[in-house]
C-alpha atoms as a PDB file:
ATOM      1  CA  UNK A   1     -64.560 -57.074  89.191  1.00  0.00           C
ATOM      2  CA  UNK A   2     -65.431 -55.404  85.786  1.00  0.00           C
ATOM      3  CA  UNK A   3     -62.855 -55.543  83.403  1.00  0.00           C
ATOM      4  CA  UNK A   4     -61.696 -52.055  81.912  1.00  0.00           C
ATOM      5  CA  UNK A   5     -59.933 -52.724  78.402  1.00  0.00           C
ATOM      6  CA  UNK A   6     -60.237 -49.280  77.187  1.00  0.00           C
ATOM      7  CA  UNK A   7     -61.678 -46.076  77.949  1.00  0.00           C
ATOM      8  CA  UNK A   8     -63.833 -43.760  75.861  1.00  0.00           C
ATOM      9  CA  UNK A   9     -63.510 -39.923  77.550  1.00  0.00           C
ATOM     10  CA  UNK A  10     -63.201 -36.409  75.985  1.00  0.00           C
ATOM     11  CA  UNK A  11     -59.740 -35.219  75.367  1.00  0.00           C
ATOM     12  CA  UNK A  12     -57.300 -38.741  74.697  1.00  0.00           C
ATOM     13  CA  UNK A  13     -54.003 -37.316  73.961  1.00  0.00           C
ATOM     14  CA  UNK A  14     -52.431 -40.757  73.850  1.00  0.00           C
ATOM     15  CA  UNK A  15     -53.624 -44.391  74.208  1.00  0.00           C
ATOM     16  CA  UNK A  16     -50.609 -46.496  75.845  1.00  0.00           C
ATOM     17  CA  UNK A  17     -50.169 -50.090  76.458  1.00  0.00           C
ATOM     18  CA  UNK A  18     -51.909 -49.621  79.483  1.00  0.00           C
ATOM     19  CA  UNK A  19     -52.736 -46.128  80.358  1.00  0.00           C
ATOM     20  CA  UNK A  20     -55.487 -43.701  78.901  1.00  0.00           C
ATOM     21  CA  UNK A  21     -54.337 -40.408  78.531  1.00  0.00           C
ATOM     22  CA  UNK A  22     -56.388 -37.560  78.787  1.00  0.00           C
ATOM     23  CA  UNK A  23     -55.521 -33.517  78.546  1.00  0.00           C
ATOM     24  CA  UNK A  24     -57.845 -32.191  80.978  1.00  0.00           C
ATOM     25  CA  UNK A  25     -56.771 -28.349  80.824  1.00  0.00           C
ATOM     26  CA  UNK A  26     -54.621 -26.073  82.955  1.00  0.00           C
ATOM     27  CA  UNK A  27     -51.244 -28.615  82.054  1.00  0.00           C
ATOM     28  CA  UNK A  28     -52.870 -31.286  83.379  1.00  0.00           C
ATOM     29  CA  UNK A  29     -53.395 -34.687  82.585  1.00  0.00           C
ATOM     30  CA  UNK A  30     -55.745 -37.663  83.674  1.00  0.00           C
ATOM     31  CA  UNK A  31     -53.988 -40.972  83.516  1.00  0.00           C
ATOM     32  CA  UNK A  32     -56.640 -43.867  83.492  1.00  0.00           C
ATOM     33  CA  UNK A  33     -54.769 -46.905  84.052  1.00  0.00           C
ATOM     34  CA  UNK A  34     -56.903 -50.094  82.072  1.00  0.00           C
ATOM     35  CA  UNK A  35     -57.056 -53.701  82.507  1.00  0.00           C
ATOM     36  CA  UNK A  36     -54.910 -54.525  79.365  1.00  0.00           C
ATOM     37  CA  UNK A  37     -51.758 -56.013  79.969  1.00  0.00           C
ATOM     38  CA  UNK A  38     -48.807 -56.375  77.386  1.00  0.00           C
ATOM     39  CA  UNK A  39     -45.823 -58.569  77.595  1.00  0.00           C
ATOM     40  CA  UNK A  40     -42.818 -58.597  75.585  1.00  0.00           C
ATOM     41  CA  UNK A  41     -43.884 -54.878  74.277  1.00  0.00           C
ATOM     42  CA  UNK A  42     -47.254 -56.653  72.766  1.00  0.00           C
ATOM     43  CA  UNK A  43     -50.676 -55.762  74.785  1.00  0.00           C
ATOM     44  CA  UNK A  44     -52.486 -59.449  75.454  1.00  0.00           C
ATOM     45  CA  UNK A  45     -55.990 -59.429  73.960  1.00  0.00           C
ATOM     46  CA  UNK A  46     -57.363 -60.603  77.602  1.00  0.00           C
ATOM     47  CA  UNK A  47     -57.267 -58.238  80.449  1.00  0.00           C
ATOM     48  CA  UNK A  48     -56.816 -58.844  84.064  1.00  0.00           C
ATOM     49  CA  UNK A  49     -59.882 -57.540  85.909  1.00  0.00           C
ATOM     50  CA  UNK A  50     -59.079 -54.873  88.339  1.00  0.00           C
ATOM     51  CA  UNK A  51     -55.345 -54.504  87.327  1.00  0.00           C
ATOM     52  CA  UNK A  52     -55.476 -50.666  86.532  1.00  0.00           C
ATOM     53  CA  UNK A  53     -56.608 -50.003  90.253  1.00  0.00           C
ATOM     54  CA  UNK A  54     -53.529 -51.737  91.543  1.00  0.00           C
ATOM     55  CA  UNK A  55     -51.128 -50.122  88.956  1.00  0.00           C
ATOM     56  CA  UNK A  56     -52.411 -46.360  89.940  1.00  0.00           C
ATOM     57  CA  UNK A  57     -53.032 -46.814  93.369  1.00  0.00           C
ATOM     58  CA  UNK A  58     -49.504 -48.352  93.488  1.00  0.00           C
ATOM     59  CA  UNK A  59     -47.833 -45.995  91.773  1.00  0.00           C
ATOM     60  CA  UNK A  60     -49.876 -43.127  93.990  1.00  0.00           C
ATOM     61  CA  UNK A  61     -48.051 -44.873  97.466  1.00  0.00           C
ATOM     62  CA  UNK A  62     -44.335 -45.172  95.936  1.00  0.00           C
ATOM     63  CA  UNK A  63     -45.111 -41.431  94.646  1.00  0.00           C
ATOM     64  CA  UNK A  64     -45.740 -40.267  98.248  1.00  0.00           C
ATOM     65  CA  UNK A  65     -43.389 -42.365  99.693  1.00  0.00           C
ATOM     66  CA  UNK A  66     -40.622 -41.354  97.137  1.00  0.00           C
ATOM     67  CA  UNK A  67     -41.415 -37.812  97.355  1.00  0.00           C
ATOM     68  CA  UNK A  68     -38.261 -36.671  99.462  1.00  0.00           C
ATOM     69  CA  UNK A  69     -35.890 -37.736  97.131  1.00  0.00           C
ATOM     70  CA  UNK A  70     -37.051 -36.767  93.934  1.00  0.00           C
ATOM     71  CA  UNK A  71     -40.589 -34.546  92.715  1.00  0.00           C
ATOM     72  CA  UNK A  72     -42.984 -37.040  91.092  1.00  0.00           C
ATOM     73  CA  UNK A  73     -45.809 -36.207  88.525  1.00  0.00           C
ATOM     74  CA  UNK A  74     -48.694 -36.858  90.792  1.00  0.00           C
ATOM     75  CA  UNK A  75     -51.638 -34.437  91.677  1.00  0.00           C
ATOM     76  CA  UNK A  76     -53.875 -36.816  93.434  1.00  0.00           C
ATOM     77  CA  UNK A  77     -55.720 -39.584  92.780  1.00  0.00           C
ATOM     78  CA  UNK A  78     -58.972 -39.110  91.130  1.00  0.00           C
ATOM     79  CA  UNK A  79     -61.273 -40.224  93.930  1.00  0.00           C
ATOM     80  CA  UNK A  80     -59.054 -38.030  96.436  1.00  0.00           C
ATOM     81  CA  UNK A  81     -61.162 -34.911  96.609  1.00  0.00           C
ATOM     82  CA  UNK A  82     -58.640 -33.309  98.979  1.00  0.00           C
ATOM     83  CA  UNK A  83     -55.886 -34.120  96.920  1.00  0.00           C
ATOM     84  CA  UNK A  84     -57.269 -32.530  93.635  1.00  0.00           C
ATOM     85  CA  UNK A  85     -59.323 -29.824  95.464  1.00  0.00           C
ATOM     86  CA  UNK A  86     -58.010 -27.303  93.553  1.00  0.00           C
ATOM     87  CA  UNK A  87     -57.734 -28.857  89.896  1.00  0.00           C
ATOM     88  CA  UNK A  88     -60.923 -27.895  87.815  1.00  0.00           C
ATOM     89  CA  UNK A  89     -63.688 -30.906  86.935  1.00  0.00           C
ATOM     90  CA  UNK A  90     -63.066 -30.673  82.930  1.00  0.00           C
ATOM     91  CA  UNK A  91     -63.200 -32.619  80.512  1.00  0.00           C
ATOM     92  CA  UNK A  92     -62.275 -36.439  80.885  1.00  0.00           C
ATOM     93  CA  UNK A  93     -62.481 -35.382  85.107  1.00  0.00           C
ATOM     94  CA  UNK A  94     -65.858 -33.912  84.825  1.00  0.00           C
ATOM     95  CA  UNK A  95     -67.265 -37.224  83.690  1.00  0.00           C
ATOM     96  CA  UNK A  96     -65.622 -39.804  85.459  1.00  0.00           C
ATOM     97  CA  UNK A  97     -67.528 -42.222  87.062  1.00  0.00           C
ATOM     98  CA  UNK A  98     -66.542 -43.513  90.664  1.00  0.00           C
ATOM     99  CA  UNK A  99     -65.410 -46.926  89.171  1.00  0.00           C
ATOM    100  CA  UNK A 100     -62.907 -45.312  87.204  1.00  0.00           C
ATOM    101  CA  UNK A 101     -61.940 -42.666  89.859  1.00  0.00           C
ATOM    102  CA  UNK A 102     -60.266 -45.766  91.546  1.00  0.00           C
ATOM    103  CA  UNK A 103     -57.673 -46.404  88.585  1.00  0.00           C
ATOM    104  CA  UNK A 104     -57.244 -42.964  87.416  1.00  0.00           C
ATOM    105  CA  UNK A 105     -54.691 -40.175  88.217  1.00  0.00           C
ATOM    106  CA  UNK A 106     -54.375 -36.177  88.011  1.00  0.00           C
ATOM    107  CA  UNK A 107     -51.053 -35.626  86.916  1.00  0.00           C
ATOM    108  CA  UNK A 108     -48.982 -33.000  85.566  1.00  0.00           C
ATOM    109  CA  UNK A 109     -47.927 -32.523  82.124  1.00  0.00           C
ATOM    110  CA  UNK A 110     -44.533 -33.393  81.589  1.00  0.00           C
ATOM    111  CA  UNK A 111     -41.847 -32.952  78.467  1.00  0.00           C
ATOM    112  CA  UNK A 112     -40.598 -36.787  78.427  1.00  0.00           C
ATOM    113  CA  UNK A 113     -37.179 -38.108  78.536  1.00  0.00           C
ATOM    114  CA  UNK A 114     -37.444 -41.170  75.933  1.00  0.00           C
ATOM    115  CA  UNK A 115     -35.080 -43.546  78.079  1.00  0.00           C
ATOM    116  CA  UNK A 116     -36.714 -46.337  80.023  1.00  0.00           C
ATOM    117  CA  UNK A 117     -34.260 -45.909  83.680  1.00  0.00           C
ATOM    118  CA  UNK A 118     -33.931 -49.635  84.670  1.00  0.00           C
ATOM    119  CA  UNK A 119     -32.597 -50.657  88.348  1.00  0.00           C
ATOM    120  CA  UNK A 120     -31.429 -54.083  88.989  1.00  0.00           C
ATOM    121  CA  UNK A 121     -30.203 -55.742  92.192  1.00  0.00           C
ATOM    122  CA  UNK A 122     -30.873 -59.360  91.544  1.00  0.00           C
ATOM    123  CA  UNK A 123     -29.839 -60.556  88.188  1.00  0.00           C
ATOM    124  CA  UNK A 124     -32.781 -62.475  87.023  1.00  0.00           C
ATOM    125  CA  UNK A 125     -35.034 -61.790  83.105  1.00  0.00           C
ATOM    126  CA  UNK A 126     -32.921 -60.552  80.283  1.00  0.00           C
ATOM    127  CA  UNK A 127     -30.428 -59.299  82.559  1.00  0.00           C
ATOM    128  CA  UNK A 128     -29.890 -63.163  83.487  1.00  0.00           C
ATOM    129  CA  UNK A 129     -30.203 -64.112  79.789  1.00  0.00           C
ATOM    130  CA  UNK A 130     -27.692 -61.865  79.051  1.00  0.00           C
ATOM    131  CA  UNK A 131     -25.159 -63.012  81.434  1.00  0.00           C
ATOM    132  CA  UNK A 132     -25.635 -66.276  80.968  1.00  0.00           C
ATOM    133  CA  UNK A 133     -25.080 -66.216  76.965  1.00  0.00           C
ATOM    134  CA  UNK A 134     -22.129 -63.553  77.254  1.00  0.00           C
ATOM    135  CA  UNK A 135     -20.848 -62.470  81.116  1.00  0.00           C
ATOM    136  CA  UNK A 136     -22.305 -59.378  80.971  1.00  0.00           C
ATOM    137  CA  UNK A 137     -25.264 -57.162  81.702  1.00  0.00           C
ATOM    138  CA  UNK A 138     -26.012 -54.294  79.017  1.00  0.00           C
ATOM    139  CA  UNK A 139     -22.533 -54.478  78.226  1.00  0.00           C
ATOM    140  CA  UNK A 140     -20.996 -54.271  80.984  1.00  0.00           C
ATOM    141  CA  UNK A 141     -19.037 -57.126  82.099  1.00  0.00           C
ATOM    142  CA  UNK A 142     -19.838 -58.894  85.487  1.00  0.00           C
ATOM    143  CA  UNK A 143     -17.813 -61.271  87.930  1.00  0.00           C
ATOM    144  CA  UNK A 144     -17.963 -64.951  86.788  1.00  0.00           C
ATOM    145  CA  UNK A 145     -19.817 -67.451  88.953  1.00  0.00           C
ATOM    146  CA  UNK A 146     -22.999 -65.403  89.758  1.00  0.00           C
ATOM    147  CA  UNK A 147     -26.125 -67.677  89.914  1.00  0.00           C
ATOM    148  CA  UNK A 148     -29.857 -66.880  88.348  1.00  0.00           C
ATOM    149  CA  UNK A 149     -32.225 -64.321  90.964  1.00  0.00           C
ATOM    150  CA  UNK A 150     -28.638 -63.808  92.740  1.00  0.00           C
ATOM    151  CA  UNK A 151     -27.906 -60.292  94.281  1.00  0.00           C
ATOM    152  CA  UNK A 152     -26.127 -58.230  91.958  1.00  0.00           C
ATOM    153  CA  UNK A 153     -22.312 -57.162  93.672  1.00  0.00           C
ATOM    154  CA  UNK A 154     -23.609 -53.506  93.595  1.00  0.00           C
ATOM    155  CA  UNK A 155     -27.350 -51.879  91.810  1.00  0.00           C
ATOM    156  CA  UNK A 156     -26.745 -51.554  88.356  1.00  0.00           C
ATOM    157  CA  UNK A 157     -28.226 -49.062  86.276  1.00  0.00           C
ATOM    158  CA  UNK A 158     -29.355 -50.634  82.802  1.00  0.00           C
ATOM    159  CA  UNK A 159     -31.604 -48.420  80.992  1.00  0.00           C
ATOM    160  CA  UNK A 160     -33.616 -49.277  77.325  1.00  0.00           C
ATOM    161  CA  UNK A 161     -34.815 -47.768  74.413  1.00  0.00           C
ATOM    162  CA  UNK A 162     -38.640 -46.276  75.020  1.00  0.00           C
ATOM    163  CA  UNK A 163     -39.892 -47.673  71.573  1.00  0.00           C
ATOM    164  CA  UNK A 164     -44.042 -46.777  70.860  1.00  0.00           C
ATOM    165  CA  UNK A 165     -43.605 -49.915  68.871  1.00  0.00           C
ATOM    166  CA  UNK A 166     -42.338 -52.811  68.375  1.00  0.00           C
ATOM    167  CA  UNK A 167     -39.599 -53.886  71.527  1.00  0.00           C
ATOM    168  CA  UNK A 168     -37.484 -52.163  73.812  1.00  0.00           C
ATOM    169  CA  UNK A 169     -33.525 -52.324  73.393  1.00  0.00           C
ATOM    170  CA  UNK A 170     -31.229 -52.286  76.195  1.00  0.00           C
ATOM    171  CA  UNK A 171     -28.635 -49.631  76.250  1.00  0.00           C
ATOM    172  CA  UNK A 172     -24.976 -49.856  77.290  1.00  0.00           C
ATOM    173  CA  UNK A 173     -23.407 -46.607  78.781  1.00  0.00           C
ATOM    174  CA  UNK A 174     -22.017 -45.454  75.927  1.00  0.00           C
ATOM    175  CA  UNK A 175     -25.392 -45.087  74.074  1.00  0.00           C
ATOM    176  CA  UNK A 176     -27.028 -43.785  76.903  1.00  0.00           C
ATOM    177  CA  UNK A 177     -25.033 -41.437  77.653  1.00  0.00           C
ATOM    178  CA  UNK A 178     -25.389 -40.831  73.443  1.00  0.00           C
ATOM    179  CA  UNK A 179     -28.779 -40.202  73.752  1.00  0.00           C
ATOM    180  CA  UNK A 180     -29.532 -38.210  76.114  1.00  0.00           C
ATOM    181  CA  UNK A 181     -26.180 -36.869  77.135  1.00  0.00           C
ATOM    182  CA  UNK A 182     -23.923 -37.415  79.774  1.00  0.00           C
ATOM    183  CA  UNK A 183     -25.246 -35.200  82.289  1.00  0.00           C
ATOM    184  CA  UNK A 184     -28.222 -36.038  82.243  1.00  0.00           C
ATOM    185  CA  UNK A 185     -27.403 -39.830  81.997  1.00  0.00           C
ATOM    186  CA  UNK A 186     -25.621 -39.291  85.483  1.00  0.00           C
ATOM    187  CA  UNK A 187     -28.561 -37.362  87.019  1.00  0.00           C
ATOM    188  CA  UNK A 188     -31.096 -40.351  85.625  1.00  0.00           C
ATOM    189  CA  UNK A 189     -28.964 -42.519  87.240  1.00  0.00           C
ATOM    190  CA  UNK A 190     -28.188 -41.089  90.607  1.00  0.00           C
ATOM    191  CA  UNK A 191     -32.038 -40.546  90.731  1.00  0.00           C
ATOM    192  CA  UNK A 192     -33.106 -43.739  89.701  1.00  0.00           C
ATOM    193  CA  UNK A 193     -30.625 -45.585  91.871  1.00  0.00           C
ATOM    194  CA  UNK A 194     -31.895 -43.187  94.998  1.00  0.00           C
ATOM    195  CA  UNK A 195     -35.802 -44.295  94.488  1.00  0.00           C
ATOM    196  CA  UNK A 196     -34.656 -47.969  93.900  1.00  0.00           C
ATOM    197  CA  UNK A 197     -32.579 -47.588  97.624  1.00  0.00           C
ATOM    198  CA  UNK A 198     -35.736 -46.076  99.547  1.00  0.00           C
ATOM    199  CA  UNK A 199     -38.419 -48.359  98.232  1.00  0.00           C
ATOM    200  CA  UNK A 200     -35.891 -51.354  98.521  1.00  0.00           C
ATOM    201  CA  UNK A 201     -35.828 -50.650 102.513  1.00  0.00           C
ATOM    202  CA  UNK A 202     -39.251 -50.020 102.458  1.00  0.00           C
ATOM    203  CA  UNK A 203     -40.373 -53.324 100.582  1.00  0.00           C
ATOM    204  CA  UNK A 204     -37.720 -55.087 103.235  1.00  0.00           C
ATOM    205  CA  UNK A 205     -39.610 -53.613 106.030  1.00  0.00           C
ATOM    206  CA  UNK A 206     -42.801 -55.823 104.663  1.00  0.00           C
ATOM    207  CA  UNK A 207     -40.443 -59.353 104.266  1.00  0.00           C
ATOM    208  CA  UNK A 208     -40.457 -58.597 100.106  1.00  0.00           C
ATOM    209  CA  UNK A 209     -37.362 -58.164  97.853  1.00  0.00           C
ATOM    210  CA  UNK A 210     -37.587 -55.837  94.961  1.00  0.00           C
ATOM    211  CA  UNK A 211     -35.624 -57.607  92.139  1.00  0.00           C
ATOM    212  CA  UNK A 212     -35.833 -54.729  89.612  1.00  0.00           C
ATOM    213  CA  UNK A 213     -37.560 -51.863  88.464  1.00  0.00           C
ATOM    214  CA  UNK A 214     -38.195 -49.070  85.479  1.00  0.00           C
ATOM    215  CA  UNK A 215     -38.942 -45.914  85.934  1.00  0.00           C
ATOM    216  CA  UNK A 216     -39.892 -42.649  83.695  1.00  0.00           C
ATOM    217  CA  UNK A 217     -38.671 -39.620  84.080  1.00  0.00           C
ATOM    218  CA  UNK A 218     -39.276 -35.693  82.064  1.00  0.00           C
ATOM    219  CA  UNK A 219     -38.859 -32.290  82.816  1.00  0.00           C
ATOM    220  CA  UNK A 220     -41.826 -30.078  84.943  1.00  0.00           C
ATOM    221  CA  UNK A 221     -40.658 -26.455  84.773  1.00  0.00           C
ATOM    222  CA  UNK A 222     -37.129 -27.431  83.755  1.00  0.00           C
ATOM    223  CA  UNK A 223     -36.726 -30.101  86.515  1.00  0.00           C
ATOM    224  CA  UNK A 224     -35.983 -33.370  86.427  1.00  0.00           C
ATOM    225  CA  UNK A 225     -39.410 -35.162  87.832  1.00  0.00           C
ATOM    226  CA  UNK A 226     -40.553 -38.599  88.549  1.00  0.00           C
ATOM    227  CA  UNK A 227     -43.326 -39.431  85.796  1.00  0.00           C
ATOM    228  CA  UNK A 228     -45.494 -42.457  84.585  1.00  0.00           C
ATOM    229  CA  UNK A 229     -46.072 -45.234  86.840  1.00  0.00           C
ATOM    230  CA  UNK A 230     -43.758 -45.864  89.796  1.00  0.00           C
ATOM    231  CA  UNK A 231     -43.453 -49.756  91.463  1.00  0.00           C
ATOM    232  CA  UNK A 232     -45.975 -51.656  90.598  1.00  0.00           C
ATOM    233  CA  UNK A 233     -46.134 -55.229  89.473  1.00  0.00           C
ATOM    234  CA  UNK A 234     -46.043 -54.497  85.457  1.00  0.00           C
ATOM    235  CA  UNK A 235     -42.859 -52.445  85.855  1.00  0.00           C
ATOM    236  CA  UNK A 236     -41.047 -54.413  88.461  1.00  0.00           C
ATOM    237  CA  UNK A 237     -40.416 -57.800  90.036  1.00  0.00           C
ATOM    238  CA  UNK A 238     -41.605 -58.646  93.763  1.00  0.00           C
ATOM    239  CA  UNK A 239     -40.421 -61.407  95.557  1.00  0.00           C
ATOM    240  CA  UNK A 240     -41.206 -62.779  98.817  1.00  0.00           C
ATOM    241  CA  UNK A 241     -37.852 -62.973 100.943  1.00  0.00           C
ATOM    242  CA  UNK A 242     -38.964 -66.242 102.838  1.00  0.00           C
ATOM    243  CA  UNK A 243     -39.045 -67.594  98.794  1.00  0.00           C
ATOM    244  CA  UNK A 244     -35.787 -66.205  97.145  1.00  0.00           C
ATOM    245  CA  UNK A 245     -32.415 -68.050  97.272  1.00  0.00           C
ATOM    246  CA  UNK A 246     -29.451 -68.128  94.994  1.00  0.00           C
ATOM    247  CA  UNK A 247     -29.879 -69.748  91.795  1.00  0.00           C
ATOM    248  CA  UNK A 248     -33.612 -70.013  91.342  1.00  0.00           C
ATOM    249  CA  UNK A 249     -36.090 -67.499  90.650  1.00  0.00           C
ATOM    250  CA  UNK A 250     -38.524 -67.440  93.284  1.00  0.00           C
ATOM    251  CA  UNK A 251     -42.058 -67.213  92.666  1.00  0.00           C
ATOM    252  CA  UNK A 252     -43.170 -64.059  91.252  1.00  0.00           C
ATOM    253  CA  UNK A 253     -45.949 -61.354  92.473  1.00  0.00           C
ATOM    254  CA  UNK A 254     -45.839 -59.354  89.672  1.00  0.00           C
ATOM    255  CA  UNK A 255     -46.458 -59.738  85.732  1.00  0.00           C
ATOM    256  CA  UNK A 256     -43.245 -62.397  85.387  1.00  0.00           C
ATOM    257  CA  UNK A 257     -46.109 -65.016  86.244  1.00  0.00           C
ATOM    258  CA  UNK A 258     -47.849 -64.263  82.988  1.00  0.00           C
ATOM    259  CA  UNK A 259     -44.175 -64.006  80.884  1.00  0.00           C
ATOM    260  CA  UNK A 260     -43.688 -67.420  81.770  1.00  0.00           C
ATOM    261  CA  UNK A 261     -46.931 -68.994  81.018  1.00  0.00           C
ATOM    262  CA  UNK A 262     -46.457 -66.928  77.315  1.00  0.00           C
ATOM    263  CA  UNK A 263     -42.880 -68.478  76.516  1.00  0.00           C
ATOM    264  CA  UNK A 264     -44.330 -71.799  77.884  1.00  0.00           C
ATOM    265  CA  UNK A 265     -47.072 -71.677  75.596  1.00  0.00           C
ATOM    266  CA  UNK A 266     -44.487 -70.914  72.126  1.00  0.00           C
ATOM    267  CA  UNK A 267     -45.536 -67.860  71.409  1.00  0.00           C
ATOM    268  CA  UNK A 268     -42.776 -66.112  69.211  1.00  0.00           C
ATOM    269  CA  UNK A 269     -43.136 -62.833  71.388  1.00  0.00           C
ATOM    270  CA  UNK A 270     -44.210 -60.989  68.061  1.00  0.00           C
ATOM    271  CA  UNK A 271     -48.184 -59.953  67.408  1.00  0.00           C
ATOM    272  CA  UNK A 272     -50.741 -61.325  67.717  1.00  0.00           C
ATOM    273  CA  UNK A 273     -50.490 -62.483  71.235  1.00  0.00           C
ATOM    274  CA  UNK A 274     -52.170 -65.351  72.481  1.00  0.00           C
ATOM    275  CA  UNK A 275     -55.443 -65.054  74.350  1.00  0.00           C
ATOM    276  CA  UNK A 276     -54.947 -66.165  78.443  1.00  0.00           C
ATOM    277  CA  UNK A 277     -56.549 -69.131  79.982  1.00  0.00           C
ATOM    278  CA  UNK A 278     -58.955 -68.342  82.872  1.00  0.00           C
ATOM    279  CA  UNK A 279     -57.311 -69.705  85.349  1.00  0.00           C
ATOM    280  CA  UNK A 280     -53.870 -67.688  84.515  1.00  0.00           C
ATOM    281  CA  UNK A 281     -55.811 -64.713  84.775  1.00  0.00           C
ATOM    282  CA  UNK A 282     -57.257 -65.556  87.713  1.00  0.00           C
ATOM    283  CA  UNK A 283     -54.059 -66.399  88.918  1.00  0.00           C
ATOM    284  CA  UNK A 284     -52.120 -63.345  87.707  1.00  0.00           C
ATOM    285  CA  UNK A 285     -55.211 -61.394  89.260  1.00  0.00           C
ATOM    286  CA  UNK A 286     -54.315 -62.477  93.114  1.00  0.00           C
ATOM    287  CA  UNK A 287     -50.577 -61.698  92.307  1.00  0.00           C
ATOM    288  CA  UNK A 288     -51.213 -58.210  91.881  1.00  0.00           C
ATOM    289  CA  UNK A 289     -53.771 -57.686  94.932  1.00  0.00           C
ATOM    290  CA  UNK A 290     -51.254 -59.668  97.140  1.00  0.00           C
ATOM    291  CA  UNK A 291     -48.129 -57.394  95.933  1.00  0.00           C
ATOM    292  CA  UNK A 292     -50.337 -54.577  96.710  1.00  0.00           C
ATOM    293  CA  UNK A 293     -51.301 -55.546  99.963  1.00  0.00           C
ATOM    294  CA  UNK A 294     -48.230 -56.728 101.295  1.00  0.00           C
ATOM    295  CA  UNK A 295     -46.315 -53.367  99.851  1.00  0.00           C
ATOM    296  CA  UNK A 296     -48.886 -50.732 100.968  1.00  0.00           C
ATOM    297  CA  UNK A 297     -50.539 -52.638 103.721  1.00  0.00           C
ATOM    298  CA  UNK A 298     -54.084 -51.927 102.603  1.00  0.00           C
ATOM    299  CA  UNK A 299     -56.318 -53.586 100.472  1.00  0.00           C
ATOM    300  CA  UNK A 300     -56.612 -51.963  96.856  1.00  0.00           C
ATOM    301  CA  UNK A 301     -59.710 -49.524  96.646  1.00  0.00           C
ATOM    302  CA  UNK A 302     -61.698 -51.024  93.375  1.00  0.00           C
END
């Protein structure tokens, strides 16, 4: 597969860690998702060949599979002609190729809600870190005696800062509910906590564990809407049931694989990142197809 690093259409509006965005008329946007990947809020200067086709056709089957409990962003994807029948070819859409079509989305615009809405049920990353070094988990204090990649006693809901630069801070309640209010801090929540429970029994259905998640969300005609990307192996962490057990992390299917080579390596987590070996990005490469597969139960369309 051809590596995408960066796309060059009419109309950017904003260029992301990841995602390409394009205005493409009518309130509409076209979300190319790229091969770059970032850890530790700093994009990698290698991508991961075919990684933006698993991230948007991920995010296109927990977006349809979601779509009970909460409205979602999501037109169609770009190579779905009867999904975007009706939505104009302009702009960045009239000239996509059919290489791209596979890792790009027709969305609609949305007025975003700068709070990253993070769902844990196993305590493993920072959440671990954090317990570990103080007992708690964004502040909130947690039984003694839980073990690393444990189940949490309930889902917690931990959301972060949505910095455009530099790294994410986790919130405690308090300071959620601070910045965005508390009504809407218990509607984030109660919707977060909702898509977390259906794709949880769905990812149990195919024998995987969904350790945690984020999740974007803005407003679409003054509702509260389902935005971004949505379950994919940058924004969450996919275990293998037959692999987890208390007290060790199991191995990962998601970008956790490529965290660990970077803090194995010494990197300080601050720019610039270090470039990755072949054979991690090889490696990090089948992660994502496999997550894909075994989630969706197709092979990713590239």
């Amino acid at each position: 597969m051809k590596a995408i690093f960066e796309t060059a259409l009419p109309g950017l509006v904003h260029r992301g860690k990841v995602r390409d965005t394009y205005d493409i008329g009518g309130e509409l946007l076209l979300m190319v998702a790229s091969d770059r990947i970032s850890a530790f809020d700093v994009v990698l200067p290698t991508p991961v060949p075919g990684k933006g086709a698993v991230l948007a056709q991920m995010s296109a089957f927990w977006f349809d599979l979601t779509r009970r409990v909460i409205p979602n962003h999501l037109v169609g994807m770009a190579y779905d002609r009867k999904a975007i029948v009706r939505v104009p070819r302009t702009g960045a859409l009239a000239t996509l190729d059919t290489h791209l079509e596979k890792r790009a989305m027709v969305v609609r615009r949305a007025k975003r809600i700068d709070m990253e809405c993070v769902v844990r049920a196993h305590l493993t990353g920072s959440a671990w870190a954090e317990y570990r070094a103080h007992g708690t988990v964004n502040g909130a204090a947690l039984p003694k005696g839980l073990q690393e990649a444990g189940r949490l006693p309930a889902l917690m809901f931990t959301p972060s800062t949505k910095a455009e630069t530099g790294h994410d801070r986790p919130l405690t309640r308090s300071e959620g509910e601070a910045l965005v209010g508390q009504d809407l801090y218990a509607r984030l929540e109660a919707a977060s906590t909702a898509v977390f429970q259906a794709a949880q029994n769905h990812a149990h259905s195919r024998g995987m564990i969904i350790a945690d998640t984020k999740m974007e969300f803005g407003f679409i005609g003054g509702e509260l809407t389902l935005i971004d990307e949505l379950l994919t192996p940058d924004s969450s962490r996919f275990w293998d049931e037959k692999d987890w057990k208390p007290g060790l992390t199991p191995p990962a299917y998601d970008k956790q694989f490529v965290r660990n080579w970077l803090i194995q390596s010494g990197w300080n987590r601050e720019p610039p990142a270090p470039a990755l070996p072949q054979d991690i990005i090889g490696k990090t490469q089948q992660r994502y197809l496999a997550a894909f597969e075994r989630l969706a139960g197709r092979k990713v369309i590239v």
